[in-house]
C-alpha atoms as a PDB file:
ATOM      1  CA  UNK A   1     119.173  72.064 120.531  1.00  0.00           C
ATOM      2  CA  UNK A   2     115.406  71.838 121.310  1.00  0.00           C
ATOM      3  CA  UNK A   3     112.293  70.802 119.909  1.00  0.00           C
ATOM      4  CA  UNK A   4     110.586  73.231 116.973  1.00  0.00           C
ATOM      5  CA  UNK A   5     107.841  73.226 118.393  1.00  0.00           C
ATOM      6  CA  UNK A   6     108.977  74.899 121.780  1.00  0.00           C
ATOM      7  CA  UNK A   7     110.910  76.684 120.084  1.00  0.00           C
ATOM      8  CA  UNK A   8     107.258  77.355 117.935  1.00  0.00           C
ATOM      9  CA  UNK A   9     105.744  78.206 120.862  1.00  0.00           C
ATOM     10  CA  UNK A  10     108.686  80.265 122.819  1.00  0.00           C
ATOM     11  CA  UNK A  11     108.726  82.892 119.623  1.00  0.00           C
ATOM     12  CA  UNK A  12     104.662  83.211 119.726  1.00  0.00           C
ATOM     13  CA  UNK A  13     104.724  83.918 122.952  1.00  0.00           C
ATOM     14  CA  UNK A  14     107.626  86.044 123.297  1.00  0.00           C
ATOM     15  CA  UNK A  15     106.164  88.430 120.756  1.00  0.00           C
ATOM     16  CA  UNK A  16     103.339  88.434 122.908  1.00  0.00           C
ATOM     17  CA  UNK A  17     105.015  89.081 126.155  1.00  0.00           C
ATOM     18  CA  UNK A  18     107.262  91.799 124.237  1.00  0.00           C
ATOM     19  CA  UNK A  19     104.178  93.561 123.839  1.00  0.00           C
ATOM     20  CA  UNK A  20     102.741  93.161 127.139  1.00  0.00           C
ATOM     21  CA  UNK A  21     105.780  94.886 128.795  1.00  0.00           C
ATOM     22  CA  UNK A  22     106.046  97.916 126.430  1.00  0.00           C
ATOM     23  CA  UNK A  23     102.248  98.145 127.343  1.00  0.00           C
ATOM     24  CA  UNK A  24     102.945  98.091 131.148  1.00  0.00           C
ATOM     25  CA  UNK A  25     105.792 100.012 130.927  1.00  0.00           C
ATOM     26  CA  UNK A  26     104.051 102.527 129.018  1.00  0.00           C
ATOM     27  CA  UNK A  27     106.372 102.542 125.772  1.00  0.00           C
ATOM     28  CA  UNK A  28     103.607 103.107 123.331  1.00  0.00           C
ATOM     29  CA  UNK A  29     106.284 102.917 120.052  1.00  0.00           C
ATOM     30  CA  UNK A  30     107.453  99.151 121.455  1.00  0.00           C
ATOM     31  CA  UNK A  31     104.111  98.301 120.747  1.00  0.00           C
ATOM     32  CA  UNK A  32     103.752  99.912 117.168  1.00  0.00           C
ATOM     33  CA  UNK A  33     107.350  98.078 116.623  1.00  0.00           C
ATOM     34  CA  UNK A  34     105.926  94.887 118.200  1.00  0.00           C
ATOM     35  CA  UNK A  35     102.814  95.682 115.487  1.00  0.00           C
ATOM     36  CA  UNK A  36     105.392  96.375 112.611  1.00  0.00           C
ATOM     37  CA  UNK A  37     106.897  92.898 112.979  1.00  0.00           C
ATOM     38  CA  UNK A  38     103.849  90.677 113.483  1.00  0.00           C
ATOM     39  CA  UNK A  39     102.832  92.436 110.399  1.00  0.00           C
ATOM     40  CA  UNK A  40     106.000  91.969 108.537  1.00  0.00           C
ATOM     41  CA  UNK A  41     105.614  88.122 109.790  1.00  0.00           C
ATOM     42  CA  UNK A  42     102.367  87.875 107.656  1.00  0.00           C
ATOM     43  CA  UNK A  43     104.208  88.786 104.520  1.00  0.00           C
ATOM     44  CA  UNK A  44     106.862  86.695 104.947  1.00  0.00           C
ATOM     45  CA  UNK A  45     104.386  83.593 105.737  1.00  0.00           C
ATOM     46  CA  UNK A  46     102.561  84.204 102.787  1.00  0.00           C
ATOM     47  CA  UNK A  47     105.675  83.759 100.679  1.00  0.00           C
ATOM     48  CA  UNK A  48     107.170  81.166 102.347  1.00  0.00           C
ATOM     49  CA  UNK A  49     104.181  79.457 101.418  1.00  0.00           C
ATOM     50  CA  UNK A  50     104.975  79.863  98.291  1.00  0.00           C
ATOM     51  CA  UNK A  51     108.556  79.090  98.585  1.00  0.00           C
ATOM     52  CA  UNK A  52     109.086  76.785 100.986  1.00  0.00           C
ATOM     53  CA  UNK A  53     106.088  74.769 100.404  1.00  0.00           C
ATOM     54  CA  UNK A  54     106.393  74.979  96.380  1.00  0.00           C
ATOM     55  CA  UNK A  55     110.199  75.737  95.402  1.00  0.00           C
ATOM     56  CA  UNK A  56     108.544  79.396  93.750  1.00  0.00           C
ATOM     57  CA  UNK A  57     111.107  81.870  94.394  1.00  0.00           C
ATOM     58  CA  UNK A  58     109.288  84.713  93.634  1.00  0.00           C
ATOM     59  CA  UNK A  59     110.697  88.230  93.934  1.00  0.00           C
ATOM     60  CA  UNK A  60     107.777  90.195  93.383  1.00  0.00           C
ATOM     61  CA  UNK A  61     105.855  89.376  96.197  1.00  0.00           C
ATOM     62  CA  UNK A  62     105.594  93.437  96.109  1.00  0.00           C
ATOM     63  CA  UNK A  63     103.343  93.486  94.129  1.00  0.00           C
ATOM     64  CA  UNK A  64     100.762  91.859  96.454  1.00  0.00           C
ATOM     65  CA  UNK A  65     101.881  93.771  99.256  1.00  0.00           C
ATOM     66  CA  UNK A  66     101.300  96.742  97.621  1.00  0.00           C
ATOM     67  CA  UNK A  67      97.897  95.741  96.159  1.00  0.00           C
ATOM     68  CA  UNK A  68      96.713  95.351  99.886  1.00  0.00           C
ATOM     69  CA  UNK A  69      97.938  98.660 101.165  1.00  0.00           C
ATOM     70  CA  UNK A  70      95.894 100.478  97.990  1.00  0.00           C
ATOM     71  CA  UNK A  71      92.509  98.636  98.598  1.00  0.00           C
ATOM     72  CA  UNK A  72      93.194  99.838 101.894  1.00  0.00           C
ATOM     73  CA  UNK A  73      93.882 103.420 100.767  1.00  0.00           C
ATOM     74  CA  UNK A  74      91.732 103.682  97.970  1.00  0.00           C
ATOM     75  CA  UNK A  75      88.283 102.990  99.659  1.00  0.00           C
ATOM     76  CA  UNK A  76      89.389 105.013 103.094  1.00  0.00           C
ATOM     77  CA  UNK A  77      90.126 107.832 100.562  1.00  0.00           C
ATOM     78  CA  UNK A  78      86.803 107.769  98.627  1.00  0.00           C
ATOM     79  CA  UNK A  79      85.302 107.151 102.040  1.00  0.00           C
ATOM     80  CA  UNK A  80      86.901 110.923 103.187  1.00  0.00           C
ATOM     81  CA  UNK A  81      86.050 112.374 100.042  1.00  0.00           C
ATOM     82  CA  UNK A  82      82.595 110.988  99.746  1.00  0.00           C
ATOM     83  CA  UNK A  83      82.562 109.862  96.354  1.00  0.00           C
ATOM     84  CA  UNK A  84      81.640 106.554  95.728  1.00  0.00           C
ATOM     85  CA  UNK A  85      84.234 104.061  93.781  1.00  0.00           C
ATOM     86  CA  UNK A  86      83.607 103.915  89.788  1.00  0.00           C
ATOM     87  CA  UNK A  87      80.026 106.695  90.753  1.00  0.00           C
ATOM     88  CA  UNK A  88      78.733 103.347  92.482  1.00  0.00           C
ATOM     89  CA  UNK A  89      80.665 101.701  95.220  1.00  0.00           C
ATOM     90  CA  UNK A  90      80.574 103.611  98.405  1.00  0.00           C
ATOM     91  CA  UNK A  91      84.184 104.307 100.539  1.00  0.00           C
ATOM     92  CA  UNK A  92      84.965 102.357 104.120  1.00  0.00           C
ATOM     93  CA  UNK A  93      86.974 102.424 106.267  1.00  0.00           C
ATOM     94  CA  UNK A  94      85.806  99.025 108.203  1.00  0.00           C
ATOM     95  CA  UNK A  95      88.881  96.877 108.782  1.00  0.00           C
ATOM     96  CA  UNK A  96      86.727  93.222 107.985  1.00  0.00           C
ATOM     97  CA  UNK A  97      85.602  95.122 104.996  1.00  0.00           C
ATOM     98  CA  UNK A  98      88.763  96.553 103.532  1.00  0.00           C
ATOM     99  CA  UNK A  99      90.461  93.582 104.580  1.00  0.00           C
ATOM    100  CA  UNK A 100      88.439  91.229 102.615  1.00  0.00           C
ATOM    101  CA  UNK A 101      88.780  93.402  99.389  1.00  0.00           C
ATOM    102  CA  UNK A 102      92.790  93.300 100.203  1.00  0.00           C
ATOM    103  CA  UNK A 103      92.639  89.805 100.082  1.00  0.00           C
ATOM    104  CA  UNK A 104      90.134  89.038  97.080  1.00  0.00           C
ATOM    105  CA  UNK A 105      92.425  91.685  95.211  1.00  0.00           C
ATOM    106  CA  UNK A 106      95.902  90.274  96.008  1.00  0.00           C
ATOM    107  CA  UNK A 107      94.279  86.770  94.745  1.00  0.00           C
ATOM    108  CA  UNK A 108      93.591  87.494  91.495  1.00  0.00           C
ATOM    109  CA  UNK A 109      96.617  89.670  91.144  1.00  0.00           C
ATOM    110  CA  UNK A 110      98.341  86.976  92.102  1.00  0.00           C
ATOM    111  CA  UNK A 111      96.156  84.272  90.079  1.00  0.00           C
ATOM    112  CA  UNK A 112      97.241  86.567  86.740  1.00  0.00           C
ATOM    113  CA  UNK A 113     101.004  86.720  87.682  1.00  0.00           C
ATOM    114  CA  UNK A 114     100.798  83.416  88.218  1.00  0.00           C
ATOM    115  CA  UNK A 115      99.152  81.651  85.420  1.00  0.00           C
ATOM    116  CA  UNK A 116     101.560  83.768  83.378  1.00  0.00           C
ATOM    117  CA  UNK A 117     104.912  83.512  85.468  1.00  0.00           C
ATOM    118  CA  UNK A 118     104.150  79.437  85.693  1.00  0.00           C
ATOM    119  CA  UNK A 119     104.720  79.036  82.415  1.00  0.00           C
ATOM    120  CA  UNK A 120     108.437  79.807  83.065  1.00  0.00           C
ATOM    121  CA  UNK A 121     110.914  78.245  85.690  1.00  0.00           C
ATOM    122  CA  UNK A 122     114.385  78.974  87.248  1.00  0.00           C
ATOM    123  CA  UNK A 123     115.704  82.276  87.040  1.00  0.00           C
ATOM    124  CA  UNK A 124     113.318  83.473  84.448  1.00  0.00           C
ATOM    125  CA  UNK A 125     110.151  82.321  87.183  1.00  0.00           C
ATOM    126  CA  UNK A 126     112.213  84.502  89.432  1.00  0.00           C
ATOM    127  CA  UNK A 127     112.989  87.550  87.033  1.00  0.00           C
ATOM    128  CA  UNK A 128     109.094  88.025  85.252  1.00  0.00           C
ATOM    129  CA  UNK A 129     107.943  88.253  89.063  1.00  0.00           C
ATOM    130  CA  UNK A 130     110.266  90.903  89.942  1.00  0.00           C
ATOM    131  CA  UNK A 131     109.255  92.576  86.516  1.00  0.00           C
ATOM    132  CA  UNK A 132     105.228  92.167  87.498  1.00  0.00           C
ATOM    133  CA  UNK A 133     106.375  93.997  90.856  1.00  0.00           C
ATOM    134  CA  UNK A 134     108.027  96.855  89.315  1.00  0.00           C
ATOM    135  CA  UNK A 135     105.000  97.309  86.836  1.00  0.00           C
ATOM    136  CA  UNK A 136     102.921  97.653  89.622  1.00  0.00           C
ATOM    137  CA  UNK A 137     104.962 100.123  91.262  1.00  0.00           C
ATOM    138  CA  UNK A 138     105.769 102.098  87.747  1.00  0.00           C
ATOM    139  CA  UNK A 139     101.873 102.340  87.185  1.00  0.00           C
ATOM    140  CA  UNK A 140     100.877 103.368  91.160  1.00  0.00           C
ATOM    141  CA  UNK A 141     103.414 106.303  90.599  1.00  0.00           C
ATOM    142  CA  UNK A 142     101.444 107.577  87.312  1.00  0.00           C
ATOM    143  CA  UNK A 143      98.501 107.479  88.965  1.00  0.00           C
ATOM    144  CA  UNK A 144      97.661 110.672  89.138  1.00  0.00           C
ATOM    145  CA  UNK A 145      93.964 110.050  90.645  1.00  0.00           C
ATOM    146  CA  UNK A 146      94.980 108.222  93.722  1.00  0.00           C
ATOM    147  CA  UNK A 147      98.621 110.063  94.487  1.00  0.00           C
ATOM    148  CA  UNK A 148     100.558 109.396  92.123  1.00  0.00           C
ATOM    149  CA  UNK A 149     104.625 108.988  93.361  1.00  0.00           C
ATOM    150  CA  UNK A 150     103.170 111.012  96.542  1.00  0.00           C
ATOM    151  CA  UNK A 151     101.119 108.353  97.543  1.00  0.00           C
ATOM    152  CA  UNK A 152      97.931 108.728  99.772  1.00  0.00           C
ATOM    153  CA  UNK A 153      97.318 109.709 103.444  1.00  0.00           C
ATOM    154  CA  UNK A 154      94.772 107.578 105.733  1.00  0.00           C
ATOM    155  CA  UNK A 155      93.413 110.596 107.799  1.00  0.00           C
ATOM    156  CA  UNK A 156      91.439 108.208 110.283  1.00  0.00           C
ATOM    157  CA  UNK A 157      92.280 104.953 111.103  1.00  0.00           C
ATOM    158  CA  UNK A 158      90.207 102.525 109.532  1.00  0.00           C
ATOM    159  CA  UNK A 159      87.777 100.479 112.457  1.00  0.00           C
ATOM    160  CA  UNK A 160      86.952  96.754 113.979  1.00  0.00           C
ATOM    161  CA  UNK A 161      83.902  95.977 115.863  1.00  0.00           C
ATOM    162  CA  UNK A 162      84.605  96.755 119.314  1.00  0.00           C
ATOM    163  CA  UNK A 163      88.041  97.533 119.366  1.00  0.00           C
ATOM    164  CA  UNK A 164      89.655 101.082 119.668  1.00  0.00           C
ATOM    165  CA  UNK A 165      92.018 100.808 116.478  1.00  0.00           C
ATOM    166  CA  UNK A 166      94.124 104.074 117.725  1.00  0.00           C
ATOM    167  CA  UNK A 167      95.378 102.685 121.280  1.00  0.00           C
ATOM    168  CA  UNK A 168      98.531 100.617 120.057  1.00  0.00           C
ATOM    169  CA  UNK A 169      97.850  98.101 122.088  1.00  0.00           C
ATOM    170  CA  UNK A 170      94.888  97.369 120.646  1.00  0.00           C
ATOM    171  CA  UNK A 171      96.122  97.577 117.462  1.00  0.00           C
ATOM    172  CA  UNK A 172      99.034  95.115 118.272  1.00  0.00           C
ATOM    173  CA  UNK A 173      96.422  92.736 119.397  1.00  0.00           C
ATOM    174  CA  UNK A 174      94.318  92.707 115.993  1.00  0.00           C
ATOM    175  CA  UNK A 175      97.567  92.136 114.144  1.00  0.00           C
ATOM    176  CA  UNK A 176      98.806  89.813 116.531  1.00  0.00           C
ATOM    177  CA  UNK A 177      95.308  87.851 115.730  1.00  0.00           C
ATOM    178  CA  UNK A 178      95.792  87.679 112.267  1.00  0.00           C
ATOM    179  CA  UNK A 179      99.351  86.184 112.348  1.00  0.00           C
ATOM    180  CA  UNK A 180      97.819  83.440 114.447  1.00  0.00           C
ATOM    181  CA  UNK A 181      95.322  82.650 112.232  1.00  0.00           C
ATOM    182  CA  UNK A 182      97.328  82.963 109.050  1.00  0.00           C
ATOM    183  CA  UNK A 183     100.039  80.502 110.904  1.00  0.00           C
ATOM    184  CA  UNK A 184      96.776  77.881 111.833  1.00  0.00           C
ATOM    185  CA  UNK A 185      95.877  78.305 108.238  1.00  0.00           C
ATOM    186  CA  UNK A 186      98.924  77.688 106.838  1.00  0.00           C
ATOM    187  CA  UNK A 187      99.685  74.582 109.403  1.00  0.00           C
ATOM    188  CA  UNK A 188      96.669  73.405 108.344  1.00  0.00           C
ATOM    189  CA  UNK A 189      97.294  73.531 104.408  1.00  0.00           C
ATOM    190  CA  UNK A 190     101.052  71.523 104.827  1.00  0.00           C
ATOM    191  CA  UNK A 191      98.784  68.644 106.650  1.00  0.00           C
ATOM    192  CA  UNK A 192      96.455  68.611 104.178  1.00  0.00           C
ATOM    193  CA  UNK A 193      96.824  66.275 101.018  1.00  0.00           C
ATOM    194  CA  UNK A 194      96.880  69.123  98.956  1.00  0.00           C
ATOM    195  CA  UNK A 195      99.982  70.838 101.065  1.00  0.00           C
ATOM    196  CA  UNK A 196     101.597  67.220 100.835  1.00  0.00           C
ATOM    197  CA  UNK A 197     101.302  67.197  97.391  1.00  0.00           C
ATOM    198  CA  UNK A 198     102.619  70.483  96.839  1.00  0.00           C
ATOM    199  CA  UNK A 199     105.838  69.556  99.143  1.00  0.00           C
ATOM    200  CA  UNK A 200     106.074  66.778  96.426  1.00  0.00           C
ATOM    201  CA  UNK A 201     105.995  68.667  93.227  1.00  0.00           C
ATOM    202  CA  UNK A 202     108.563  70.684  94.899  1.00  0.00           C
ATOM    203  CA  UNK A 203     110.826  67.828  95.549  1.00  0.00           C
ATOM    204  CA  UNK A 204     109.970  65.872  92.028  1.00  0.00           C
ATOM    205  CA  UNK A 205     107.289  67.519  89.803  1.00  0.00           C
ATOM    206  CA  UNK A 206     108.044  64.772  87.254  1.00  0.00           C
ATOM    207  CA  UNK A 207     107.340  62.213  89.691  1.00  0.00           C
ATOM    208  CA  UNK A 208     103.989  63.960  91.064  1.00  0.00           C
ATOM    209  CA  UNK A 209     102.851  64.560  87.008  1.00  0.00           C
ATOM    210  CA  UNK A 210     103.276  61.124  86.242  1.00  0.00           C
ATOM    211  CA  UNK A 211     100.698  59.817  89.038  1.00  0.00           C
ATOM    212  CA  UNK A 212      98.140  62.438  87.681  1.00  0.00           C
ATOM    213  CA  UNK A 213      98.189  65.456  89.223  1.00  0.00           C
ATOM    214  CA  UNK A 214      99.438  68.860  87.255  1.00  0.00           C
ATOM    215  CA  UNK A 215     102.552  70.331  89.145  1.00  0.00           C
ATOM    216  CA  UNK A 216     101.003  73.779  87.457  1.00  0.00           C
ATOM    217  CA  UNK A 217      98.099  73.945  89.190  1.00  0.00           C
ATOM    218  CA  UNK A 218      99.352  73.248  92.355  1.00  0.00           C
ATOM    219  CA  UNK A 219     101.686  75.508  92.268  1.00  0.00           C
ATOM    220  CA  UNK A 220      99.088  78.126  90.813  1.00  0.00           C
ATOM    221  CA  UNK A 221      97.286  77.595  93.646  1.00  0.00           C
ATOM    222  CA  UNK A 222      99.759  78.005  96.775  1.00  0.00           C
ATOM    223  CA  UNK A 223     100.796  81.560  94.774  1.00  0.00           C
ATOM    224  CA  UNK A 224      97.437  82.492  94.781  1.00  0.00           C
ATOM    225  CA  UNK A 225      96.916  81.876  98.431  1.00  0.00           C
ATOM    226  CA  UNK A 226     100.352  83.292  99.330  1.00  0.00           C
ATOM    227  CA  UNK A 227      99.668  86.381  97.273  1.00  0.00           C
ATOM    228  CA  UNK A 228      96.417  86.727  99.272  1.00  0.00           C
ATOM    229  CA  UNK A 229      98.382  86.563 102.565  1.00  0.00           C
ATOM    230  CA  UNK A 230     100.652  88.665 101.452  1.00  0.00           C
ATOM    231  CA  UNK A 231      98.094  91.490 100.094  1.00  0.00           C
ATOM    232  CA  UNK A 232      96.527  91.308 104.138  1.00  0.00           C
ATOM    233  CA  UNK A 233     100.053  92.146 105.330  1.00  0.00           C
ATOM    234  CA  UNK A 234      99.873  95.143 103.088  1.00  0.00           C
ATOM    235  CA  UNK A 235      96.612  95.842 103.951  1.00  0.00           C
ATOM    236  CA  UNK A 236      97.693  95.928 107.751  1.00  0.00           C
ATOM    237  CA  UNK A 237     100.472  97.834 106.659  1.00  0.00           C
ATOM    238  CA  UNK A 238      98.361 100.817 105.503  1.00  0.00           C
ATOM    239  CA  UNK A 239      96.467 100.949 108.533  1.00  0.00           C
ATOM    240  CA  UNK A 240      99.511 100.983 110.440  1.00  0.00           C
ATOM    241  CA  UNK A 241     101.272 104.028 108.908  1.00  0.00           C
ATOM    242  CA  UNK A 242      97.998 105.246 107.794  1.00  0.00           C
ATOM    243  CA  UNK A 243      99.813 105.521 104.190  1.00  0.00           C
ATOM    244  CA  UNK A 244     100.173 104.177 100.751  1.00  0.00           C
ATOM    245  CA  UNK A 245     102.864 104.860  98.229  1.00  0.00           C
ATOM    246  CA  UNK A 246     104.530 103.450  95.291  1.00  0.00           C
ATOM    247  CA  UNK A 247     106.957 102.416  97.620  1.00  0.00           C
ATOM    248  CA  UNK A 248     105.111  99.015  98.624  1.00  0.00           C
ATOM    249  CA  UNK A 249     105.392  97.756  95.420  1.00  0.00           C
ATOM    250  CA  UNK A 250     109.036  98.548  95.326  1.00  0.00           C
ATOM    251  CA  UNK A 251     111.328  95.528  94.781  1.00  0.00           C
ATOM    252  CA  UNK A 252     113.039  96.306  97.771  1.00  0.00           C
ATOM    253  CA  UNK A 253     110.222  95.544 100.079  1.00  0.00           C
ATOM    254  CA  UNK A 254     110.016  91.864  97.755  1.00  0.00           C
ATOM    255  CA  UNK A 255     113.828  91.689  98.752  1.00  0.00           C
ATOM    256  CA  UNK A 256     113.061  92.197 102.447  1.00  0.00           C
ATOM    257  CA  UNK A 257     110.340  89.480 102.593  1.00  0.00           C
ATOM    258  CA  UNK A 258     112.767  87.091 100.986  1.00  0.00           C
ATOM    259  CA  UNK A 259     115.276  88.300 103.944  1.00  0.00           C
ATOM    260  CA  UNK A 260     112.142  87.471 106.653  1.00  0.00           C
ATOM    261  CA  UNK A 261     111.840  84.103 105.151  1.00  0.00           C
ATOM    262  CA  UNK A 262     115.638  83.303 104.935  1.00  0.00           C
ATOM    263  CA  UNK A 263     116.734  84.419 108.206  1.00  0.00           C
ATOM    264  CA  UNK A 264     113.978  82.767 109.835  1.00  0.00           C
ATOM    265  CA  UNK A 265     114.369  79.498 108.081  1.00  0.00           C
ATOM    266  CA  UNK A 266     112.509  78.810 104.924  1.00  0.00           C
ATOM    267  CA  UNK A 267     110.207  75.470 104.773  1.00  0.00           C
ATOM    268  CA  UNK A 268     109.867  76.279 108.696  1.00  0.00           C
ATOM    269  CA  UNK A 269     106.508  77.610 110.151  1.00  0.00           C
ATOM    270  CA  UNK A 270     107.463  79.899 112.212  1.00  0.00           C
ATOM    271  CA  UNK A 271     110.977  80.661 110.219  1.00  0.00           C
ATOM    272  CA  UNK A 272     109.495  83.987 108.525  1.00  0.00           C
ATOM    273  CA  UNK A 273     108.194  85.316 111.999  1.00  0.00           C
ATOM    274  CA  UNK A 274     111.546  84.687 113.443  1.00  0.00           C
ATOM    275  CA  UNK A 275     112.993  86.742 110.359  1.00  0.00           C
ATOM    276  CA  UNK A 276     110.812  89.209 110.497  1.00  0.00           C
ATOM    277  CA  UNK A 277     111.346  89.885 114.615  1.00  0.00           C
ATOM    278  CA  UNK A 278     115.238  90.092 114.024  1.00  0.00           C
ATOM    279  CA  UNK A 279     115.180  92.709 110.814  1.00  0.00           C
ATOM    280  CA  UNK A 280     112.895  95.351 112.947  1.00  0.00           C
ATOM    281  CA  UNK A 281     115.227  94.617 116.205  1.00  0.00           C
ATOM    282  CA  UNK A 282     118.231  94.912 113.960  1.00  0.00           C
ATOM    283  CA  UNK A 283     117.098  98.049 112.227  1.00  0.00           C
ATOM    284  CA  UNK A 284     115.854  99.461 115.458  1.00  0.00           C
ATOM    285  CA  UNK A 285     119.013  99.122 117.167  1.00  0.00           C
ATOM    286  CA  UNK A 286     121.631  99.549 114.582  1.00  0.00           C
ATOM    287  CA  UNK A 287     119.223 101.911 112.055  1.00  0.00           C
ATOM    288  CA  UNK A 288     119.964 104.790 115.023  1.00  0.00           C
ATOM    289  CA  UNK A 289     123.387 104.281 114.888  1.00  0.00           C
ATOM    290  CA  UNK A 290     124.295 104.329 110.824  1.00  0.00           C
ATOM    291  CA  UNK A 291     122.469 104.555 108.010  1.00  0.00           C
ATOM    292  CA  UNK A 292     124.489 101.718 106.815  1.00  0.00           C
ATOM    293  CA  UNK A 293     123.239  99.069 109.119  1.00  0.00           C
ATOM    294  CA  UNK A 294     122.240  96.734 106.592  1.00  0.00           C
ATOM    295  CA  UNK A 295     125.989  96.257 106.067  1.00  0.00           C
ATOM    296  CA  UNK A 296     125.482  94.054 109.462  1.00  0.00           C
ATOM    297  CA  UNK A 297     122.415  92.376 108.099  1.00  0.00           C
ATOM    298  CA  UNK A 298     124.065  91.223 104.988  1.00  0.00           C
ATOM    299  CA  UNK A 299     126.883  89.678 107.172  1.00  0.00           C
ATOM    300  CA  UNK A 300     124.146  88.000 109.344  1.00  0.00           C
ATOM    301  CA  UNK A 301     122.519  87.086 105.922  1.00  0.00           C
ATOM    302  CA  UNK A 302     125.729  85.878 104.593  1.00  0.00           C
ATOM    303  CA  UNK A 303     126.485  83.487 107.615  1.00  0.00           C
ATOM    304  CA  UNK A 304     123.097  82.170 107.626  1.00  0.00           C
ATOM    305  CA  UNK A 305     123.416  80.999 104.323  1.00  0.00           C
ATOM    306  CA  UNK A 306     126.721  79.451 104.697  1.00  0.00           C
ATOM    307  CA  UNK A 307     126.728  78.053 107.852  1.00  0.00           C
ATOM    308  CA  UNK A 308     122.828  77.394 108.755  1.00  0.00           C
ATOM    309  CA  UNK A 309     120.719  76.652 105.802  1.00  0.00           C
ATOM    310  CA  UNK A 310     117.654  75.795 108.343  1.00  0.00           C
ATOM    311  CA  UNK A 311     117.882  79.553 109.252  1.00  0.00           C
ATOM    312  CA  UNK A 312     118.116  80.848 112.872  1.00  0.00           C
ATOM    313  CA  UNK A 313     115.308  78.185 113.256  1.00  0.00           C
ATOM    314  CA  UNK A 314     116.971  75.302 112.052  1.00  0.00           C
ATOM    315  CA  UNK A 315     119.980  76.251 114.090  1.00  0.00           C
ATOM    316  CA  UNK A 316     118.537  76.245 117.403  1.00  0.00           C
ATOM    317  CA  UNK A 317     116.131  73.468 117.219  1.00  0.00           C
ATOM    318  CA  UNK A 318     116.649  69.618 115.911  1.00  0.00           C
ATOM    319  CA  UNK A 319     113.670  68.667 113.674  1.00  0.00           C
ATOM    320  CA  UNK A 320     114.558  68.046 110.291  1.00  0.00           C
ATOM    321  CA  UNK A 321     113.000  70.196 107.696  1.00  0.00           C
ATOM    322  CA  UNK A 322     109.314  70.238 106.632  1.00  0.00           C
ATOM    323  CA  UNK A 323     108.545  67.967 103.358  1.00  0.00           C
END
């Protein structure tokens, strides 16, 4: 067993090394799957915000993803057509810009689903997200104006100030960046009083309510910042595959961040990137061999549940869980 946070460290840096070595070996596609993770990892720290921090099992974290991945491909599509947004709003294709509209989006997507799925609890919290999610991906397939069930190409990769978005390795480094910071950002909101709280209502909301503070709101909050995480994964997503569908607001892409989260270790900071890292290995290495490889990842799911409920993080290391 050994500490979490070298184990913290060891994962951070092993993505980083990974990356390194495809680069000096050459193997361009180990550095789009090294990009494909780190990306993934976003996602599945947004939700385990959410969830591990506030006891919200939410299965239509979709629905954010897939809000990200269509600011993404809506303004890069108006940009290549030349026709501004609504007659006034010109396209871009500017990472900080499309970004930013990812994120403002997925917010108050998420600050709707969640002022109305908050209202609920249990396994009805659990089923009006997943029904939110498949709304989302019911109405992106009618859309006849940006796709429809065909989705939307990205022609040209969208741009950031003085990087060269096309090399991969460059690429892997922007994404890389952003998982850092959304992992500082989310370390920083569990030490905060406001993360400590939150840790609380999700131990004893009844306890939390009767000092003052509304379990609701709290709670509203964290899903509003972990749908904003999650719509930046999506929006990194797009700009990866250069390509939006229906498919990112599918419920299975809500079932696969759950899978980041609970392989990893949820509660733990660096349990979704650990998650995330094992899913693209295992579907790398077994996805070539049978289209049935998940059957392998829900044994590895299964035992994980059964026998380590820390995830693969909480079995290696010895700190006790967060909150």
């Amino acid at each position: 067993m050994i500490p979490e946070r070298v184990f913290n460290w060891a994962v951070w840096g092993g993505l980083l090394a990974f990356a390194l070595l495809a680069e000096a070996l050459g193997e361009t596609y180990w550095l789009t799957l090294a990009a494909r993770a780190a990306i993934f990892a976003i996602a599945g720290v947004g939700l385990n915000l959410a969830l591990g921090n506030g006891g919200l099992i939410s299965f239509g974290h979709a629905a954010f993803f897939g809000v990200g991945g269509y600011a993404v491909g809506i303004l890069a599509t108006h940009a290549q057509t030349y026709t501004p947004l609504f007659g006034l709003i010109e396209g871009t294709q500017s990472m900080p810009v499309t970004w930013s509209v990812a994120i403002v989006a997925g917010a108050l997507a998420a600050l709707v689903i969640g002022a109305l799925s908050l209202r609920t609890s249990g396994a009805y919290f659990i089923m009006i997200t997943l029904a939110f999610g498949q709304m989302f991906y019911y109405f992106a397939v009618t859309w006849s104006a940006y796709g429809g069930e065909d989705g939307m190409s990205i022609y040209v990769r969208g741009g950031f100030p003085g990087l060269n978005t096309l090399d991969p390795l460059h690429f892997f480094g922007l994404s890389f960046a952003v998982l850092t910071l959304v992992l500082l950002l989310v370390r920083m909101i569990d030490r905060s009083p406001f993360g400590l709280a939150l840790n609380a209502v999700r131990q004893s909301p009844a306890r939390v309510e009767t000092v003052g503070i509304s379990p609701r709101r709290l709670r509203l909050a964290a899903f509003v910042v972990s749908g904003a995480i999650t719509a930046l994964a999506g929006a990194l997503f797009a700009d990866l595959n250069r390509y939006v569908s229906p498919a990112m607001f599918s419920w299975t892409i809500s079932g696969e961040i759950m899978i980041f989260v609970i392989l990893g270790g949820v509660a733990r900071l660096m349990g979704p990137v650990v998650g995330a890292l094992v899913f693209v290995a295992l579907e790398e290495l077994l996805g070539g061999l049978s289209d049935y490889w998940h059957i392998w990842l829900g044994v590895l799911l299964l035992l994980i549940v059964l026998f380590a409920r820390g995830g693969i993080t909480g079995a290696l290391t010895r700190e006790a869980r967060r909150g």
